[in-house]
N, C-alpha and C. Protein backbone atom coordinates (compact mmCIF):
# COMPACT_ATOMS: atom_id res chain seq x y z
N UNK A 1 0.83 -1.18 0.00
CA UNK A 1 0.00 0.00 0.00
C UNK A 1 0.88 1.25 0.00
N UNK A 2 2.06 1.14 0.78
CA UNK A 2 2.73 2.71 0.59
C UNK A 2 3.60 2.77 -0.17
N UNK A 3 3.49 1.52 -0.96
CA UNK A 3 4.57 1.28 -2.48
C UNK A 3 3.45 2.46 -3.25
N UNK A 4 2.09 2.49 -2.58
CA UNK A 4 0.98 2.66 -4.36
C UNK A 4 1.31 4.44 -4.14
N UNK A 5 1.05 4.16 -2.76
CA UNK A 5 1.26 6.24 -2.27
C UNK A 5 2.40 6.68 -2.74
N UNK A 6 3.50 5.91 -2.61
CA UNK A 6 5.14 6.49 -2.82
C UNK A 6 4.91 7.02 -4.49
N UNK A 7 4.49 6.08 -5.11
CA UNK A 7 4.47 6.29 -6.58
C UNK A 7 3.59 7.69 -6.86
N UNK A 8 2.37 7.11 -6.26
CA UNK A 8 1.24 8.68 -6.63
C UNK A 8 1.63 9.61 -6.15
N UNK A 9 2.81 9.49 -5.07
CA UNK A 9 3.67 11.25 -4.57
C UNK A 9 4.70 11.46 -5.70
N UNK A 10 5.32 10.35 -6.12
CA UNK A 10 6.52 10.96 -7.28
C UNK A 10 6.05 11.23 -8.46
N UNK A 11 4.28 10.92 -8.72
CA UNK A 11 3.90 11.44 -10.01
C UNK A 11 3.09 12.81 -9.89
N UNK A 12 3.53 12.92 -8.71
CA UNK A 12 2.55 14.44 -7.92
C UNK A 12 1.05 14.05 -8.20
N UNK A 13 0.48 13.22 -7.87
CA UNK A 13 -0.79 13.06 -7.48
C UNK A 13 -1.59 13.37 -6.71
N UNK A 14 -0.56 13.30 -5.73
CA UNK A 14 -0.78 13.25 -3.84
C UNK A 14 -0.35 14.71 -3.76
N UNK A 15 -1.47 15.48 -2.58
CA UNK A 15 -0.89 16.94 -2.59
C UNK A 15 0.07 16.87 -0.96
N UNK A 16 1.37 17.06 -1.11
CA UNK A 16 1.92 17.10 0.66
C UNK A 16 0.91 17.61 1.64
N UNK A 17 1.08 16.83 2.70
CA UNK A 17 0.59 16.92 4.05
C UNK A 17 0.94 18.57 4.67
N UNK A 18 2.00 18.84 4.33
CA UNK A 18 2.42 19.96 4.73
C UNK A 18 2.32 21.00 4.18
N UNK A 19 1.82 20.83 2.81
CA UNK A 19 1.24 22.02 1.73
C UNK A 19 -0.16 22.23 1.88
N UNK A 20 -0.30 23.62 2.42
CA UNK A 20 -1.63 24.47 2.19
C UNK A 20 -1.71 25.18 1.41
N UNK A 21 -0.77 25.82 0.38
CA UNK A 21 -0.86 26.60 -0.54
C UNK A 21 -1.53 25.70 -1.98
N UNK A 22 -2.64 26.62 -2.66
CA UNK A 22 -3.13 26.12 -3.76
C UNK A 22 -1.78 26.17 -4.66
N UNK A 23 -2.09 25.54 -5.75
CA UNK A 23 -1.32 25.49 -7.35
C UNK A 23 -2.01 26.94 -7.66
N UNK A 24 -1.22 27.62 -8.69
CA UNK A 24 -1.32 28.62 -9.28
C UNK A 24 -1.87 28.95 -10.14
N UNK A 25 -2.54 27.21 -10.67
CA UNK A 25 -3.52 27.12 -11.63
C UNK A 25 -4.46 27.23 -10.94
N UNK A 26 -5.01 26.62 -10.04
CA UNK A 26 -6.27 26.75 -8.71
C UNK A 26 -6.54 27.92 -8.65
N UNK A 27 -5.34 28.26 -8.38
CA UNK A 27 -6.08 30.09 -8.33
C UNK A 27 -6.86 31.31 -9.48
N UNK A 28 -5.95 30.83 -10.39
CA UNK A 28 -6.39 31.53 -11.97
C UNK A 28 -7.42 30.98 -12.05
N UNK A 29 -8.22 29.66 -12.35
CA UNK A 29 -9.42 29.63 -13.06
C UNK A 29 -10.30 29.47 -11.79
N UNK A 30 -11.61 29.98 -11.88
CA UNK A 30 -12.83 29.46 -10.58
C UNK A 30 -13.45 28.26 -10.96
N UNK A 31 -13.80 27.71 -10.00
CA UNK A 31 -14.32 26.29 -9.89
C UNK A 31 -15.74 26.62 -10.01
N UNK A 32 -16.65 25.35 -10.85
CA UNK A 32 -17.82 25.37 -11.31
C UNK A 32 -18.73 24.70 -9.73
N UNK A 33 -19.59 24.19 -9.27
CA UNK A 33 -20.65 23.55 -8.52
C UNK A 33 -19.62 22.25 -8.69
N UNK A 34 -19.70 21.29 -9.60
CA UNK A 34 -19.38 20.43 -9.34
C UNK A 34 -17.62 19.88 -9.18
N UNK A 35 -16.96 21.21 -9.69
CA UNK A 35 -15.49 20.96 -9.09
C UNK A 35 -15.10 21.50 -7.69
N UNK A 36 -15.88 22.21 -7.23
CA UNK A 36 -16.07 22.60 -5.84
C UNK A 36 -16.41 20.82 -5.04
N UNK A 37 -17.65 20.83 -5.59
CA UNK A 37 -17.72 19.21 -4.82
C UNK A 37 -17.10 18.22 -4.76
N UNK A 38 -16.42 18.09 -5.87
CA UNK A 38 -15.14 17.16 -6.03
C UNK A 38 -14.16 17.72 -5.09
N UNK A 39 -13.81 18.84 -5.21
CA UNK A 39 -12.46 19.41 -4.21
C UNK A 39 -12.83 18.92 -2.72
N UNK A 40 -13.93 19.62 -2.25
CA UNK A 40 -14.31 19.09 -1.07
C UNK A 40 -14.07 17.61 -0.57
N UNK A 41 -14.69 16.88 -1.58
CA UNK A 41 -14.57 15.20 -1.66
C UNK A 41 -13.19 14.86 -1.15
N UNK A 42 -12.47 15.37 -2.30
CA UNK A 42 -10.52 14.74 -2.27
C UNK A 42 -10.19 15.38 -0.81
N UNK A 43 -10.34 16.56 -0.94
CA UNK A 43 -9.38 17.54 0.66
C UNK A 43 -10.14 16.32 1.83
N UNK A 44 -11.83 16.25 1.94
CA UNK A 44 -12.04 15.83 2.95
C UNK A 44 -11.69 13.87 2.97
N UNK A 45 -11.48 13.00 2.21
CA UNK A 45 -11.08 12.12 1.92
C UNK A 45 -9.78 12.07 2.39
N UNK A 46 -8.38 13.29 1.85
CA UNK A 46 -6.93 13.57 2.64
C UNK A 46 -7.00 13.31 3.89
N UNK A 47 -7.48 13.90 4.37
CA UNK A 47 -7.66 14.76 5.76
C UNK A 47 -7.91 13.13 6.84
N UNK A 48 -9.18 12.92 6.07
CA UNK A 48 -9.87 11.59 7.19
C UNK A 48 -8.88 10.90 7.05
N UNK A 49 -7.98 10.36 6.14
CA UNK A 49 -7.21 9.61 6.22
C UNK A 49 -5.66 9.90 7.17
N UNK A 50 -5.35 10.85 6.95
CA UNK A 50 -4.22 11.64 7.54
C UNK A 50 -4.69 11.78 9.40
N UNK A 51 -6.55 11.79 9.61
CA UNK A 51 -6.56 11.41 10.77
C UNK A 51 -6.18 10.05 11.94
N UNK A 52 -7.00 9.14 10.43
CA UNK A 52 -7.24 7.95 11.07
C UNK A 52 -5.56 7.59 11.23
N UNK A 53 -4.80 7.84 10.26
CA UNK A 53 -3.03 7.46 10.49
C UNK A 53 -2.43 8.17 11.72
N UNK A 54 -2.82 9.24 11.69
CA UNK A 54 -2.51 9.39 13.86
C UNK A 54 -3.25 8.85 14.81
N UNK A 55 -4.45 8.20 14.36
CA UNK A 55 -5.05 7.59 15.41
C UNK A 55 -3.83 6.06 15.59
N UNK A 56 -3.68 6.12 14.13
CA UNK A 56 -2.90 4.35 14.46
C UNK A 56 -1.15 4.66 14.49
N UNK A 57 -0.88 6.05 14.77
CA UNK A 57 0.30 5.92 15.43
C UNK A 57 0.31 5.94 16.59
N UNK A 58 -0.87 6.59 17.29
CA UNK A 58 -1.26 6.93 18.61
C UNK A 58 -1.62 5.54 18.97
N UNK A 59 -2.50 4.67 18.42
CA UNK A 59 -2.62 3.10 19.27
C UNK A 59 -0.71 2.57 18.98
N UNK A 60 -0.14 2.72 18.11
CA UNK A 60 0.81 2.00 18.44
C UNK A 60 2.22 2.48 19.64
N UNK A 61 1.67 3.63 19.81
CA UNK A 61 2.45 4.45 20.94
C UNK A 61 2.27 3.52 22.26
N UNK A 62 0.32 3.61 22.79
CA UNK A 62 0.28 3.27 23.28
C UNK A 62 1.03 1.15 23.82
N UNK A 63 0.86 0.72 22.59
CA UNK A 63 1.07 -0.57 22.74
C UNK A 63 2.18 -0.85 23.85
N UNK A 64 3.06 -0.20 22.35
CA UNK A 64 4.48 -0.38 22.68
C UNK A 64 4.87 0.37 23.75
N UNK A 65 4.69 1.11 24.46
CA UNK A 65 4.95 1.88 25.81
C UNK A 65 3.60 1.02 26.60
N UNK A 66 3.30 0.46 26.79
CA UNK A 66 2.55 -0.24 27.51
C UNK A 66 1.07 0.33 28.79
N UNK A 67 0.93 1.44 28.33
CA UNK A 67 0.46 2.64 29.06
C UNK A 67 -0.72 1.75 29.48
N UNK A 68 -1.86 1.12 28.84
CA UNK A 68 -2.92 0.66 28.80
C UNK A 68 -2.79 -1.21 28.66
N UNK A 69 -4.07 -1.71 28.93
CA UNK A 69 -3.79 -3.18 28.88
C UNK A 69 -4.05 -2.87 27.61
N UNK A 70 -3.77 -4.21 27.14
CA UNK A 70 -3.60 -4.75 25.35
C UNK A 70 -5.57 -5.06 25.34
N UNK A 71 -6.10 -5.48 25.92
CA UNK A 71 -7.82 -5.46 25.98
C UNK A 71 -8.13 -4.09 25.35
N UNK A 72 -7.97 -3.21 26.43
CA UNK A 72 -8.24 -1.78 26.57
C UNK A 72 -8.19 -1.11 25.22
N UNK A 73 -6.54 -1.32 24.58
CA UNK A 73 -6.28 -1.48 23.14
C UNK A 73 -7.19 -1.85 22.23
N UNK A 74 -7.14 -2.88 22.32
CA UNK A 74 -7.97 -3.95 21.70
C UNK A 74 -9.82 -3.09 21.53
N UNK A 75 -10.63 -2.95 22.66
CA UNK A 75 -11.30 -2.16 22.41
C UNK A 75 -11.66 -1.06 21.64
N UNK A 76 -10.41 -0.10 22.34
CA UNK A 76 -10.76 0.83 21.79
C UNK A 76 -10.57 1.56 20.29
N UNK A 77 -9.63 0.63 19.88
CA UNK A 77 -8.70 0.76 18.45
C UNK A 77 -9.69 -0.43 17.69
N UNK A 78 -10.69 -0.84 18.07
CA UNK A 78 -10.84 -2.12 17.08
C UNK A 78 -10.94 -2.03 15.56
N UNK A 79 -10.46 -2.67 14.54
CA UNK A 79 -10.34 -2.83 13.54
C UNK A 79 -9.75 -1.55 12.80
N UNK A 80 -9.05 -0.76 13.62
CA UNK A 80 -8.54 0.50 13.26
C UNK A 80 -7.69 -0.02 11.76
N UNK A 81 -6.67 -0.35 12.24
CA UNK A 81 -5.96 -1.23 11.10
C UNK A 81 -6.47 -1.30 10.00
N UNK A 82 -7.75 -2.43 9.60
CA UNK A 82 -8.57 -2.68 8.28
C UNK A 82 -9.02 -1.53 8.26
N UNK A 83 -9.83 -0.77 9.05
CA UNK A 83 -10.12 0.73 8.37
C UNK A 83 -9.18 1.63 7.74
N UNK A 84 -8.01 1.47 8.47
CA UNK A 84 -6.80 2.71 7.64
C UNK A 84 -6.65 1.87 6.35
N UNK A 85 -6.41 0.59 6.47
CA UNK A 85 -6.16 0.15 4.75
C UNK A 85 -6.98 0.24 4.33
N UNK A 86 -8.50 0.01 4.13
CA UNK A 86 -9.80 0.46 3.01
C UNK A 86 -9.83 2.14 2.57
N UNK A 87 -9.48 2.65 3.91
CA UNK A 87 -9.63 4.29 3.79
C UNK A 87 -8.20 4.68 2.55
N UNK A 88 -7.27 4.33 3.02
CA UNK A 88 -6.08 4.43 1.71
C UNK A 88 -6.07 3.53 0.41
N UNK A 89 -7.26 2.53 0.40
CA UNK A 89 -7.40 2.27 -0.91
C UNK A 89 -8.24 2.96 -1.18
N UNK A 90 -9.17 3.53 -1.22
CA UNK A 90 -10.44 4.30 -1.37
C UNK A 90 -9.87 5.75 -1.55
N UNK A 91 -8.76 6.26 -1.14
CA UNK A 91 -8.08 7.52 -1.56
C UNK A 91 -7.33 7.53 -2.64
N UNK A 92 -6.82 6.28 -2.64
CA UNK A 92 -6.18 6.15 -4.20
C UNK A 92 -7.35 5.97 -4.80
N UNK A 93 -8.40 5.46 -5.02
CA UNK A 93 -9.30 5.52 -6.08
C UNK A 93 -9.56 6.54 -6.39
N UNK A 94 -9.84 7.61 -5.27
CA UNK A 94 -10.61 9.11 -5.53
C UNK A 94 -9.43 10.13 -6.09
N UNK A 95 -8.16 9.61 -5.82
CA UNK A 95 -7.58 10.16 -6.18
C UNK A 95 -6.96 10.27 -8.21
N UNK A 96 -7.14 8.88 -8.02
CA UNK A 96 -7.25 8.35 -9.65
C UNK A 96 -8.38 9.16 -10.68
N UNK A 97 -9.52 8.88 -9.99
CA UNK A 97 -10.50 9.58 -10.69
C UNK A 97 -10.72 10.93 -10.52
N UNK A 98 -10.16 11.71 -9.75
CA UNK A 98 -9.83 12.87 -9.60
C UNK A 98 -9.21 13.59 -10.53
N UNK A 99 -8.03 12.74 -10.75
CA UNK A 99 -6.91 13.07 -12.43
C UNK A 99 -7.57 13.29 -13.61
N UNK A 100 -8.92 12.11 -13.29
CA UNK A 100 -9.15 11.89 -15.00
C UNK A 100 -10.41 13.14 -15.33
N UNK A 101 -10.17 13.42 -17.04
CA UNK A 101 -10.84 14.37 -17.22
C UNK A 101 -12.28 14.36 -16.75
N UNK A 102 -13.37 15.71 -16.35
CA UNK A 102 -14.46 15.47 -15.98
C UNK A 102 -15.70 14.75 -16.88
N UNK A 103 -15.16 14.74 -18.39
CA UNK A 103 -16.33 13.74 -18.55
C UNK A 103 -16.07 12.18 -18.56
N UNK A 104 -14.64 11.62 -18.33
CA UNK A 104 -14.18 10.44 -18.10
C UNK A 104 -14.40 10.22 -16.82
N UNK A 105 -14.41 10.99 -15.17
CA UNK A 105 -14.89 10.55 -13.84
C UNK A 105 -16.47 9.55 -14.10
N UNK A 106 -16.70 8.54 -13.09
CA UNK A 106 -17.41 8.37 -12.65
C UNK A 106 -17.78 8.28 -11.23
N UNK A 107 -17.82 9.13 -10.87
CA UNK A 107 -17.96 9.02 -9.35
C UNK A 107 -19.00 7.61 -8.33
N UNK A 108 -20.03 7.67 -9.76
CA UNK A 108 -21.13 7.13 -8.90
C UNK A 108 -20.59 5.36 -8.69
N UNK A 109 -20.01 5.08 -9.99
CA UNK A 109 -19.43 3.68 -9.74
C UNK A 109 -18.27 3.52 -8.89
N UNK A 110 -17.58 4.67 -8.61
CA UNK A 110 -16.53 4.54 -7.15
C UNK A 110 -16.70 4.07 -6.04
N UNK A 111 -18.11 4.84 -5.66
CA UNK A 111 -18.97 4.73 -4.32
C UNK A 111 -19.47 3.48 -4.55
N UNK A 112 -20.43 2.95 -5.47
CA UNK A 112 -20.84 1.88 -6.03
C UNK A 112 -20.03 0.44 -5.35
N UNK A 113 -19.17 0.06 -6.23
CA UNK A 113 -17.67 -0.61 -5.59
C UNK A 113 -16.91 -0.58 -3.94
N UNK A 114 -17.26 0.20 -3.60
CA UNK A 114 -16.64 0.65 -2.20
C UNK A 114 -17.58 0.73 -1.14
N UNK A 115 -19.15 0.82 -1.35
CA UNK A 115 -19.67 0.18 -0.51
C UNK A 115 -19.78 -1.40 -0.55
N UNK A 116 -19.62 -1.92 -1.29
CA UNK A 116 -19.31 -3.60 -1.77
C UNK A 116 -18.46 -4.23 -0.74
N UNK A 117 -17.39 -3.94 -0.87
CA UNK A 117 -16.03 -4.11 -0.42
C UNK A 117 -16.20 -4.25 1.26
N UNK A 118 -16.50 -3.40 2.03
CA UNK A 118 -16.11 -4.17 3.31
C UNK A 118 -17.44 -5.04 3.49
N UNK A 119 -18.83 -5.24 3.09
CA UNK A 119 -19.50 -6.26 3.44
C UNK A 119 -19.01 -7.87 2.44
N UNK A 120 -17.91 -7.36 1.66
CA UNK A 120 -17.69 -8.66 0.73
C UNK A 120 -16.60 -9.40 1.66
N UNK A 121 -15.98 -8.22 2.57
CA UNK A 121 -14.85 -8.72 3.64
C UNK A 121 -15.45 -9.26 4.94
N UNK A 122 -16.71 -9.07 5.06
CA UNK A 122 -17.03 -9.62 6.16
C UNK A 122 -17.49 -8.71 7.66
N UNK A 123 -16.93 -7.13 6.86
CA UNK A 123 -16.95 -6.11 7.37
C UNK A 123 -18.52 -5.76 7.68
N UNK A 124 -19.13 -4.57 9.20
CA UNK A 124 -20.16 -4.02 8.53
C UNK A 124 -19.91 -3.34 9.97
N UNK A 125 -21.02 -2.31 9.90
CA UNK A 125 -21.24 -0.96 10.93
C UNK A 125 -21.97 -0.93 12.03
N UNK A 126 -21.47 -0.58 13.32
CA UNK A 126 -22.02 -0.87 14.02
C UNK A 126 -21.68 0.65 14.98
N UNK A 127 -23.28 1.34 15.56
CA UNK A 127 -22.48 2.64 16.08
C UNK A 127 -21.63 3.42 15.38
N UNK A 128 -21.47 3.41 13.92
CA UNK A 128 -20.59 4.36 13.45
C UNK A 128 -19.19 3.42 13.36
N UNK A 129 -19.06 2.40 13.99
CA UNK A 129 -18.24 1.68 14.06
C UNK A 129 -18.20 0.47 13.02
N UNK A 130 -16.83 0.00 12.32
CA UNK A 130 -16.78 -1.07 11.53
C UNK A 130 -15.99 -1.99 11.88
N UNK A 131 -16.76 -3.20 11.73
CA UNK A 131 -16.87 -4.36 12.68
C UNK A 131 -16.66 -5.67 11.92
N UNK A 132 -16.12 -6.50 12.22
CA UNK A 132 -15.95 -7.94 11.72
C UNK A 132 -16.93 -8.80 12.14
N UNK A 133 -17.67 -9.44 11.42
CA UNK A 133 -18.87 -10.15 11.54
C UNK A 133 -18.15 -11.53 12.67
């Protein structure tokens, strides 16, 4: 998985974590209704993901410094893991189709596919929470 990111950062796909400044093209042309919604989509898609990856440096802090029992862990982190990997395959997708021109996107078959996927894994929601059957 961070073989697929390494690549989509050296083809500048991926915008740095540490970059808030728009491209200079961003700025020159205005965005229509639906490239606004797309932007929103990708930034808020970054973001959740860039969260959930401090949540799972933060459970592995805890592990390994032993602060909490491994239960406690176990609880409260559950399936953190499979969520950060679906959430970073699901960013490379949006990010793929993001590239491609707007009448080549399909958004709706993205979502389509990706709600599939964690009930095909065995996955499903519980409380907001995703859960292994």
């Amino acid at each position: 998985m961070q073989r697929i990111l390494d690549i989509l950062k050296e083809r500048n796909l991926l915008l740095d974590r540490g970059s808030t400044e728009a491209s200079p093209e961003a700025e020159k042309k205005p965005l229509d209704s639906r490239a606004r919604v797309v932007k929103e989509l990708v930034d808020t898609e970054r973001k959740y993901v860039q969260d959930l990856e401090i949540l799972q440096e933060y459970m592995r802090r805890l592990e390994r410094e032993e602060v909490v029992s491994k239960d406690l862990i176990h609880n409260l982190f559950l399936n953190l893991n499979q969520l950060v990997d679906f959430q970073r395959r699901f960013l490379i997708r949006v990010e793929t189709q993001n590239h491609l021109q707007p009448e080549q996107q399909n958004w709706g078959n993205l979502f389509v596919q990706y709600v599939c996927l964690p009930l095909e894994a065995g996955l499903f929601a519980v409380d907001g929470r995703l859960i292994r059957k």
